[in-house]
Structures are given as structure tokens and as C-alpha cells.
Protein backbone atom coordinates (compact mmCIF):
# COMPACT_ATOMS: atom_id res chain seq x y z
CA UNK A 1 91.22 63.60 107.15
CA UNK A 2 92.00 66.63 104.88
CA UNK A 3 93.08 64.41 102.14
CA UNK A 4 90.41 62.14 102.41
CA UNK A 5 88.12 64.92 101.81
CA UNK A 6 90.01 66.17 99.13
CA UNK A 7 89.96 63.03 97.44
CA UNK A 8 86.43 62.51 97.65
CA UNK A 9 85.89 66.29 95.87
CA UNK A 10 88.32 65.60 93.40
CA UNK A 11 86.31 62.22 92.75
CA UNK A 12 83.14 64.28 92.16
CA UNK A 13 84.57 67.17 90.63
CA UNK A 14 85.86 64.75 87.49
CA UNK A 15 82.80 62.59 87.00
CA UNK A 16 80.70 61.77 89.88
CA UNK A 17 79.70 58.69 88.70
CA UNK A 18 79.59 54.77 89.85
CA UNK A 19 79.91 52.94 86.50
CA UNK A 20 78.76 49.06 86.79
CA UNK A 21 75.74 47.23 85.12
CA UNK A 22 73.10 45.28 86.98
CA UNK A 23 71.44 42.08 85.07
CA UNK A 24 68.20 42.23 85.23
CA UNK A 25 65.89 39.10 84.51
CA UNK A 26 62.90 37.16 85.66
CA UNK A 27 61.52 40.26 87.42
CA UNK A 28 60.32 39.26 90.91
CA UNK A 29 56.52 39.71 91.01
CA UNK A 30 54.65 42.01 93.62
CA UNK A 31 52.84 40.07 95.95
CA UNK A 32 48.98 40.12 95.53
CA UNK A 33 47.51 41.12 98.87
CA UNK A 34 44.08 42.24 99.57
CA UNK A 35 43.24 45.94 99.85
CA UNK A 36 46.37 48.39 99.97
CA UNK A 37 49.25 46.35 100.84
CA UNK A 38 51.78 49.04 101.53
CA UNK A 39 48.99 51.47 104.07
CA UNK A 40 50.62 50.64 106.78
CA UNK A 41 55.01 51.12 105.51
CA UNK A 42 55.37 54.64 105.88
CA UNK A 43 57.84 56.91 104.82
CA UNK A 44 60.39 58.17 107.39
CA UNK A 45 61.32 61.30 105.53
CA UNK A 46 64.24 63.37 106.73
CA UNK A 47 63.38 63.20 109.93
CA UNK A 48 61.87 59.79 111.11
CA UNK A 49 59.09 58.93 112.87
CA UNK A 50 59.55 57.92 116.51
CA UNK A 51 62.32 60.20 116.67
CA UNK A 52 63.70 60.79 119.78
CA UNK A 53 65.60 63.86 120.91
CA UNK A 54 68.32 64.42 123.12
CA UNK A 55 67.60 65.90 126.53
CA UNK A 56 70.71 67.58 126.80
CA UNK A 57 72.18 69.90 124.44
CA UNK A 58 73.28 68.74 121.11
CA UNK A 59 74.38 70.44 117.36
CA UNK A 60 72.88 70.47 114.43
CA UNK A 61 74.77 71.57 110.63
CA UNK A 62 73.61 73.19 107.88
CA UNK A 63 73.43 72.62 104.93
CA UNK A 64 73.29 68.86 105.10
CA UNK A 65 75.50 67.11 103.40
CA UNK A 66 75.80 67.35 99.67
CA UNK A 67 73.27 69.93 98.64
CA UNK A 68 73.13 72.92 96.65
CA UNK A 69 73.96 75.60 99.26
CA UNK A 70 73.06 78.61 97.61
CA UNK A 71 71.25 81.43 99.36
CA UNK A 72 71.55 79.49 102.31
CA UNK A 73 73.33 80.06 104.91
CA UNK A 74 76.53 78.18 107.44
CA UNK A 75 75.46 77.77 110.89
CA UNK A 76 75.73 75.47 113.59
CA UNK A 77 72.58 75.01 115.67
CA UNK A 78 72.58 74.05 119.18
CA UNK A 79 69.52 73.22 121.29
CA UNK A 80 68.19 70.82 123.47
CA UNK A 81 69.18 73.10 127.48
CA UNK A 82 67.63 74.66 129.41
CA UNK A 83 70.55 77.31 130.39
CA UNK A 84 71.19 80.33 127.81
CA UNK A 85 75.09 80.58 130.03
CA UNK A 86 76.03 76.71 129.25
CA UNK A 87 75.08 76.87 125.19
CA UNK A 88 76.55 80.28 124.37
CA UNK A 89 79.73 78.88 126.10
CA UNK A 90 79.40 75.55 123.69
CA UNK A 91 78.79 78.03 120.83
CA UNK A 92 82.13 79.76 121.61
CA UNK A 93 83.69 77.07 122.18
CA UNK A 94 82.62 75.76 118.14
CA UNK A 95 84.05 79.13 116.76
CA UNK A 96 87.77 77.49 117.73
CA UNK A 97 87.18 74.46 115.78
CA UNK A 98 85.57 75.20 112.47
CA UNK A 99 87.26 75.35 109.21
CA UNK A 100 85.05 76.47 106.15
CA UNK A 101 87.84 75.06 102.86
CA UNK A 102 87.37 74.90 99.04
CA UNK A 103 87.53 71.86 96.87
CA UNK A 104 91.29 71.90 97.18
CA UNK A 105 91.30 72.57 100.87
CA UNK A 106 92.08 76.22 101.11
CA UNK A 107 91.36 78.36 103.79
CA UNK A 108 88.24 80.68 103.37
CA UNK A 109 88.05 83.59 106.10
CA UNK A 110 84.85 84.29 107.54
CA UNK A 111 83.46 86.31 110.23
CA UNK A 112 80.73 84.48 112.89
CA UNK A 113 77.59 85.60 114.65
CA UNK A 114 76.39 83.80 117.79
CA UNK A 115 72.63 84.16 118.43
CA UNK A 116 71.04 82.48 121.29
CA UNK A 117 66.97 82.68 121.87
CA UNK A 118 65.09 81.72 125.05
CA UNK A 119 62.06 80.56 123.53
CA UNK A 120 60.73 79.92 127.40
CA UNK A 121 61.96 78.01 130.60
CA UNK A 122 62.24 75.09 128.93
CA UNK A 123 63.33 75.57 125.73
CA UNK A 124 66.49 77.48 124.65
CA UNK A 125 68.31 77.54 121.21
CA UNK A 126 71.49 78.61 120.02
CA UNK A 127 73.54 79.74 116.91
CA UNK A 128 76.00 80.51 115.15
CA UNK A 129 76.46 81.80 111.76
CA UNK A 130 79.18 81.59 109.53
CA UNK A 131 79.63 84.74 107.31
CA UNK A 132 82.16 84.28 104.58
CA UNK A 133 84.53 87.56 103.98
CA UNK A 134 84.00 87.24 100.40
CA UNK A 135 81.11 85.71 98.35
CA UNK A 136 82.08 81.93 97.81
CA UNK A 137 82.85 81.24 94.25
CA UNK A 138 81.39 78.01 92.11
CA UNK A 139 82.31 74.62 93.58
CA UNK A 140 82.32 72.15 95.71
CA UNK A 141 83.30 73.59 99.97
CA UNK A 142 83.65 72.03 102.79
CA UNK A 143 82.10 72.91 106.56
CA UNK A 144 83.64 70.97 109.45
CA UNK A 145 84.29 71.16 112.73
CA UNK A 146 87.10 69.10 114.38
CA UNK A 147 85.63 68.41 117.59
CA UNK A 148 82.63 69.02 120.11
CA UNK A 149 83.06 70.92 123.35
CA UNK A 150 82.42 68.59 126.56
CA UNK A 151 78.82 67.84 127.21
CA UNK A 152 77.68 68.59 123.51
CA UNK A 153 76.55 65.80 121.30
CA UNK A 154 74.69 65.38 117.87
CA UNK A 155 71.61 65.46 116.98
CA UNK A 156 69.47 62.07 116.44
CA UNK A 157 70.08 61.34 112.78
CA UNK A 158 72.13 63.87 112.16
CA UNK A 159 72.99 65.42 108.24
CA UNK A 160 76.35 65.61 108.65
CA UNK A 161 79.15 63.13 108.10
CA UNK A 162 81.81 61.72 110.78
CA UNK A 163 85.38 60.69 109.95
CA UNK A 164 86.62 58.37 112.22
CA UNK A 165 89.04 60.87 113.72
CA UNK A 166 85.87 62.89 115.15
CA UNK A 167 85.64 64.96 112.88
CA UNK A 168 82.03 66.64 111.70
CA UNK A 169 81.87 68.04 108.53
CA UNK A 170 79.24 68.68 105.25
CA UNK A 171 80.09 69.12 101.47
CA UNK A 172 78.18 71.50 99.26
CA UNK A 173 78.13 73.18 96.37
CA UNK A 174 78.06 76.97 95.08
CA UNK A 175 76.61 77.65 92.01
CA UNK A 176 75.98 75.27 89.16
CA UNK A 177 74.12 72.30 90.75
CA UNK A 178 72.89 69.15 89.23
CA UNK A 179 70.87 66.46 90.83
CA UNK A 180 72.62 64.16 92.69
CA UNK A 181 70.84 61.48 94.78
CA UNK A 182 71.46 62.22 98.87
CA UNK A 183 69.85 59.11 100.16
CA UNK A 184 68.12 55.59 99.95
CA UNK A 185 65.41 54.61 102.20
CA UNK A 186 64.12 51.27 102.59
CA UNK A 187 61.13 50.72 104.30
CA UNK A 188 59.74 46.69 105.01
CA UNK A 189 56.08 45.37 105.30
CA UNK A 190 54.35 42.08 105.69
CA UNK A 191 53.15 41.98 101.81
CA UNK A 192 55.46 44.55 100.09
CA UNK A 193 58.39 47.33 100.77
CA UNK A 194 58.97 51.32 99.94
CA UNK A 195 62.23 52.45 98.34
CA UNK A 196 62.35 55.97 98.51
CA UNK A 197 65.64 57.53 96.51
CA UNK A 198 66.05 61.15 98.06
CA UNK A 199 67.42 63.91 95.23
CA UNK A 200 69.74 66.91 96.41
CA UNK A 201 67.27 69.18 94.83
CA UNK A 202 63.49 69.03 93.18
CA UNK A 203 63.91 67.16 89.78
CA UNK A 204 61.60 67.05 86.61
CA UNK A 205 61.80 63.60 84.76
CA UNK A 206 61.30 63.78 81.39
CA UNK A 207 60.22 60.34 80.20
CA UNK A 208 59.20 56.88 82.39
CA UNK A 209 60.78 56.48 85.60
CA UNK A 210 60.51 52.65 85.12
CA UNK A 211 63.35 53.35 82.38
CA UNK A 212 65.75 55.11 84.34
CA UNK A 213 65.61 53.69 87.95
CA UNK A 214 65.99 49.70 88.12
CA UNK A 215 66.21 48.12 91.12
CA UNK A 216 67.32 44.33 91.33
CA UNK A 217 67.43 41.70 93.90
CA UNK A 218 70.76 39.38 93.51
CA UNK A 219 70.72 40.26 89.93
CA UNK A 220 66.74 39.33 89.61
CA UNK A 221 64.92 42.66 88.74
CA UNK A 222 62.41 43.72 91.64
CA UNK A 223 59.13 44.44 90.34
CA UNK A 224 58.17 47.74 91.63
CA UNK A 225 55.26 50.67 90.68
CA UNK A 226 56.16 54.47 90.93
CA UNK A 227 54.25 56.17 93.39
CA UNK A 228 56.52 59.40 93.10
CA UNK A 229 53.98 62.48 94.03
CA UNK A 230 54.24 65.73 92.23
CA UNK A 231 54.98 68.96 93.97
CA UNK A 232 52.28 71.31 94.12
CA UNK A 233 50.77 73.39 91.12
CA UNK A 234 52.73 71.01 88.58
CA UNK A 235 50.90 69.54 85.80
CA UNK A 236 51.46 66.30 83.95
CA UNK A 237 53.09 63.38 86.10
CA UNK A 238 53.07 59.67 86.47
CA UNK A 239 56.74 59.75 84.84
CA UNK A 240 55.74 60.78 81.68
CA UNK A 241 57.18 63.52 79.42
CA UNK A 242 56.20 67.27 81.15
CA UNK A 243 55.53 65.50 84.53
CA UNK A 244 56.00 67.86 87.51
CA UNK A 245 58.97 68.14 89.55
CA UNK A 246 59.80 66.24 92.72
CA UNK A 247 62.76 65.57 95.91
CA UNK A 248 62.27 62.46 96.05
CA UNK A 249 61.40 59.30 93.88
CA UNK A 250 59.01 56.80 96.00
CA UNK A 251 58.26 53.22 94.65
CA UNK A 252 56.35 50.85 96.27
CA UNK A 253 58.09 47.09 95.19
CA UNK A 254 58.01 43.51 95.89
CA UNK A 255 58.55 42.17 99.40
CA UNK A 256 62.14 42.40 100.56
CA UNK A 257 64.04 41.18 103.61
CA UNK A 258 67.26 42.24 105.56
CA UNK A 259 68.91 39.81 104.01
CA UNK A 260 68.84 40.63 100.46
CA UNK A 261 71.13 42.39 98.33
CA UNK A 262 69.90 45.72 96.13
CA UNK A 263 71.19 46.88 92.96
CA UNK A 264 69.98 50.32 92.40
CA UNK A 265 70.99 52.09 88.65
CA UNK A 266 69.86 55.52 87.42
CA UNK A 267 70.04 56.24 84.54
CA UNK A 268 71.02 59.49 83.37
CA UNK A 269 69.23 59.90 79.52
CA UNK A 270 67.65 58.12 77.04
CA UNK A 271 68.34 57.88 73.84
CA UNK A 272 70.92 60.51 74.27
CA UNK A 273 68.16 62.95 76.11
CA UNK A 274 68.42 63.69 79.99
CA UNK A 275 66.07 62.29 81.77
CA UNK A 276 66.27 63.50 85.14
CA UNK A 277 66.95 67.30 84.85
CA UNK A 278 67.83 69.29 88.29
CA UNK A 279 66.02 73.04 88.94
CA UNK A 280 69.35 74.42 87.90
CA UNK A 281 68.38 73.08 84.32
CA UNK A 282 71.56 70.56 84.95
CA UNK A 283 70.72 66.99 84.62
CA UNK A 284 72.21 64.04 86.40
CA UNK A 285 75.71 62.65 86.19
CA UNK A 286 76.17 59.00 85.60
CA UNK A 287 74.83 56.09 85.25
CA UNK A 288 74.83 55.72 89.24
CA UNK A 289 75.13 52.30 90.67
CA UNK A 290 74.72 51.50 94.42
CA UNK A 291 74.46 48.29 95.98
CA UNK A 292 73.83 47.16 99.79
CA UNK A 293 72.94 44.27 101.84
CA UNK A 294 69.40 46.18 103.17
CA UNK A 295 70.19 44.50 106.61
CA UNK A 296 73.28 46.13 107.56
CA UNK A 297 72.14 49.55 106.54
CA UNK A 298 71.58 52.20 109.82
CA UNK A 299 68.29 52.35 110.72
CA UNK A 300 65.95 55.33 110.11
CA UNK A 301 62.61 54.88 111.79
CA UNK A 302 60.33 51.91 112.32
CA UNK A 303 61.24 49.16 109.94
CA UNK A 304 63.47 51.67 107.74
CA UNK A 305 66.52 51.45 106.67
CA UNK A 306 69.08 54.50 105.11
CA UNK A 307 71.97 54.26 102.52
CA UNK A 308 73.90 57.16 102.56
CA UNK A 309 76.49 55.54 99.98
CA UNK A 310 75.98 58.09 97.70
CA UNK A 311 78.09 60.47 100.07
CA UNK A 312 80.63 58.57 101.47
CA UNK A 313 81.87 56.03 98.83
């Protein structure tokens, strides 16, 4: 498991990139529908619609997986009980099992707090902090925990990835971040579809989307309109040059079914200019290319599906 990790750092820490090329011809059109074809798809977001919780105690960890983690702080969040005794004992129970490493799997001590509040009969929460013993330097890190105490289970959709030895664990990164893309979301309708592509942190594009994201269907390029909204007190937009900043890049596209296969490329610059610049002033690594049958992807809220890819591959 260690070495896998390490692996996958190493990976990222020398290019983070997916090279490949996607032919793109005879564009497939959007299907003309009357009024707004897409009122009804609606986005998931991180946390989907229809989500149902637990109804026994179960973990959350933080950060999620792959993000910028600074100013932020380790913890492991357990809620879901009703009995303040039974989740401190889970939360002591965690402090045995979690291992905070570097990029080359070194131990970094750290110190933990357990805080548990009763925020009424019904409704009890618990954490625990991790306090490193020395600020963490630039890099890449990795939070895991090896196991979960008896009667403790995750979260619905939870942030975090699991190795197939049980293992729980999130990469992030100290210092120095650049946009990286977390997640893709799907989303299917009668006359058209949603693609969502979810950034690590909010992003400025400088220049048309249309040139830097293309998204093909068995090689066919999907026709597809950028609906990406702005975050609030930006000026300029619509993908052009000084457009605000956004998290996450939303395009509403051509009808799609499980069965279909999805190229997605970003592009990194144009021209030899970045294009999609991070808020650390970094812009993204690549060209990234992802593809996925949309069908066999893990479902994320009514008639969504999410590729998480981009932090596994």
C-alpha cells in the first residue's frame, strides 16, 4: 500500500500529466428541443442530491483528496450517534491507526486533539485533530488511516480514497499549488447532458474555454456550450480573456448515454500562454487526457455519474 502511494506521488511530483490526443471530427450536434432543454439535469455538486446519511456513526476526512491543504487543518470527523461515550471511544480508537507521511513516506510526528460536541439528544459530533510537531514543508503528504474501529463506517460519498487492503487515506499538498482537476461529473437528460469538470482550487481562464477543454464521443467531438458561472464580484467572463475565476467548469453538451465512451483533454496554454491559471498564480500541468465508458462510472446523485480518474490512475 505504502509503495503504491509512493508511486503515485512520485508520478505527480515529475509531471502530472496524461499525454494522449483525442481526434476530433464531425462534431455531434446539440439536440434542438423546445424551451430550456437541460432545466431539469441538475448539478450534484460535492455533495449530491438525494443524499442519504448513515444512521449510525460514520467518519469523515479532511482535506479531501488532492487539494491544496494550506491553512487547513487534519481531522477526522465522526458523527451520525446519538451517544457522546461510543464516538469518543471510536475517536480513540482512530488515534492508533493514523499515519500522517511525506511524498517519500516518512514519518511526520504530530500531536492530536479529540473534541466531541452534543449539539442535542439527537445529534452528536466528534473530532479529532491532527496537529503536526513542526510546520509541514512544500509537497505533496499523505493522511491515512489503516482501519476503522468496529461499528464505524464512511460517510455516503465519501472524499477520501480506499486501497483495497482497507486502507483510508487523502493526498495533499503544502505550499505551491496549481490547478489540478479533482473530478468529472456527468449528468443525463432526455434532450441533452451536463459535464461538470471539478478544479482543486478556483481558476481564472485566460482565453476561450471551447479551446482548452474538448470533449469527444468515440473520437467524434461532442458539441457542447460553456455555462461555467463566475464567482462573485468578478468581472469579465464567458471564457474570454480577464474572465472571473471559478471551481468548477460546467458545460451543457449533446445527449449522451451510459454506453458511450468520453474523451476529455485540457489543455494547458495556448500559443505558449497558460490558459487555466490556479489562485496560487500556478497554471495547469499537462495536456490532461481522461477517458471512461460514462456507464460504469459510480454514481453521484440522480442520473449522475463521477470520474475520479484524475486521483487514482
Amino acid at each position: 500500500m505504502r509503495q503504491y502511494i509512493k508511486s503515485l506521488l512520485s508520478l505527480i511530483l515529475m509531471a502530472f500529466v496524461s499525454w494522449g490526443c483525442t481526434e476530433t471530427k464531425n462534431p455531434t450536434k446539440v439536440e434542438e428541443d423546445k424551451g430550456d432543454p437541460f432545466e431539469k439535469i441538475k448539478d450534484p455538486g460535492r455533495y449530491p442530491v438525494g443524499l442519504q446519511l448513515p444512521d449510525h456513526p460514520y467518519l469523515w476526512i479532511a482535506p479531501r483528496d488532492f487539494s491544496p491543504a494550506e491553512g487547513e487543518l487534519l481531522r477526522i470527523n465522526v458523527s451520525g450517534g446519538s451517544d457522546a461515550v461510543i464516538i469518543n471511544s471510536h475517536l480513540e480508537e482512530i488515534k492508533k491507526w493514523i499515519r500522517l507521511t511525506d511524498a517519500l513516506s516518512s514519518e511526520i510526528s504530530f500531536q492530536t486533539r479529540i473534541q466531541v460536541i452534543e449539539w442535542g439528544e439527537d445529534r452528536i459530533e466528534g473530532e479529532l485533530h491532527v496537529i503536526p510537531d513542526e510546520p509541514l514543508k512544500e509537497g505533496w503528504h499523505v493522511f491515512s488511516l489503516a482501519r476503522l474501529p468496529e461499528g464505524l463506517t464512511e460517510g455516503t460519498f465519501p472524499m477520501h480514497i480506499r486501497s483495497d487492503d482497507g486502507e483510508r487515506f487523502v493526498r495533499f499538498r503544502v505550499g505551491g499549488t496549481w490547478p489540478m482537476l479533482w473530478a468529472i461529473r456527468v449528468c443525463m437528460g432526455e434532450s441533452g447532458s451536463k459535464v461538470f469538470l471539478e478544479m482543486t482550487e478556483r481558476t481564472i481562464m485566460h482565453g476561450p474555454i471551447e479551446d482548452s477543454v474538448v470533449i469527444a464521443v468515440s473520437g467524434h467531438e461532442l458539441a457542447c456550450k460553456n455555462m461555467t458561472q463566475l464567482g462573485e464580484g468578478e468581472s469579465g467572463g464567458g471564457g474570454k480573456p480577464g474572465g472571473g475565476s471559478f471551481n468548477k467548469i460546467s458545460l451543457h453538451c449533446a445527449k449522451l448515454s451510459k454506453k458511450d465512451e468520453l474523451t476529455i483533454e485540457l489543455s494547458p496554454d495556448l500559443t505558449g500562454l497558460p490558459v487555466l491559471v490556479g489562485s496560487s498564480s500556478a497554471a495547469l500541468k499537462g495536456p490532461l487526457v481522461h477517458s471512461f465508458i460514462v456507464g460504469e462510472l459510480e454514481d453521484w446523485g440522480p442520473g449522475c455519474k463521477l470520474y475520479r480518474g484524475t486521483v487514482v490512475e
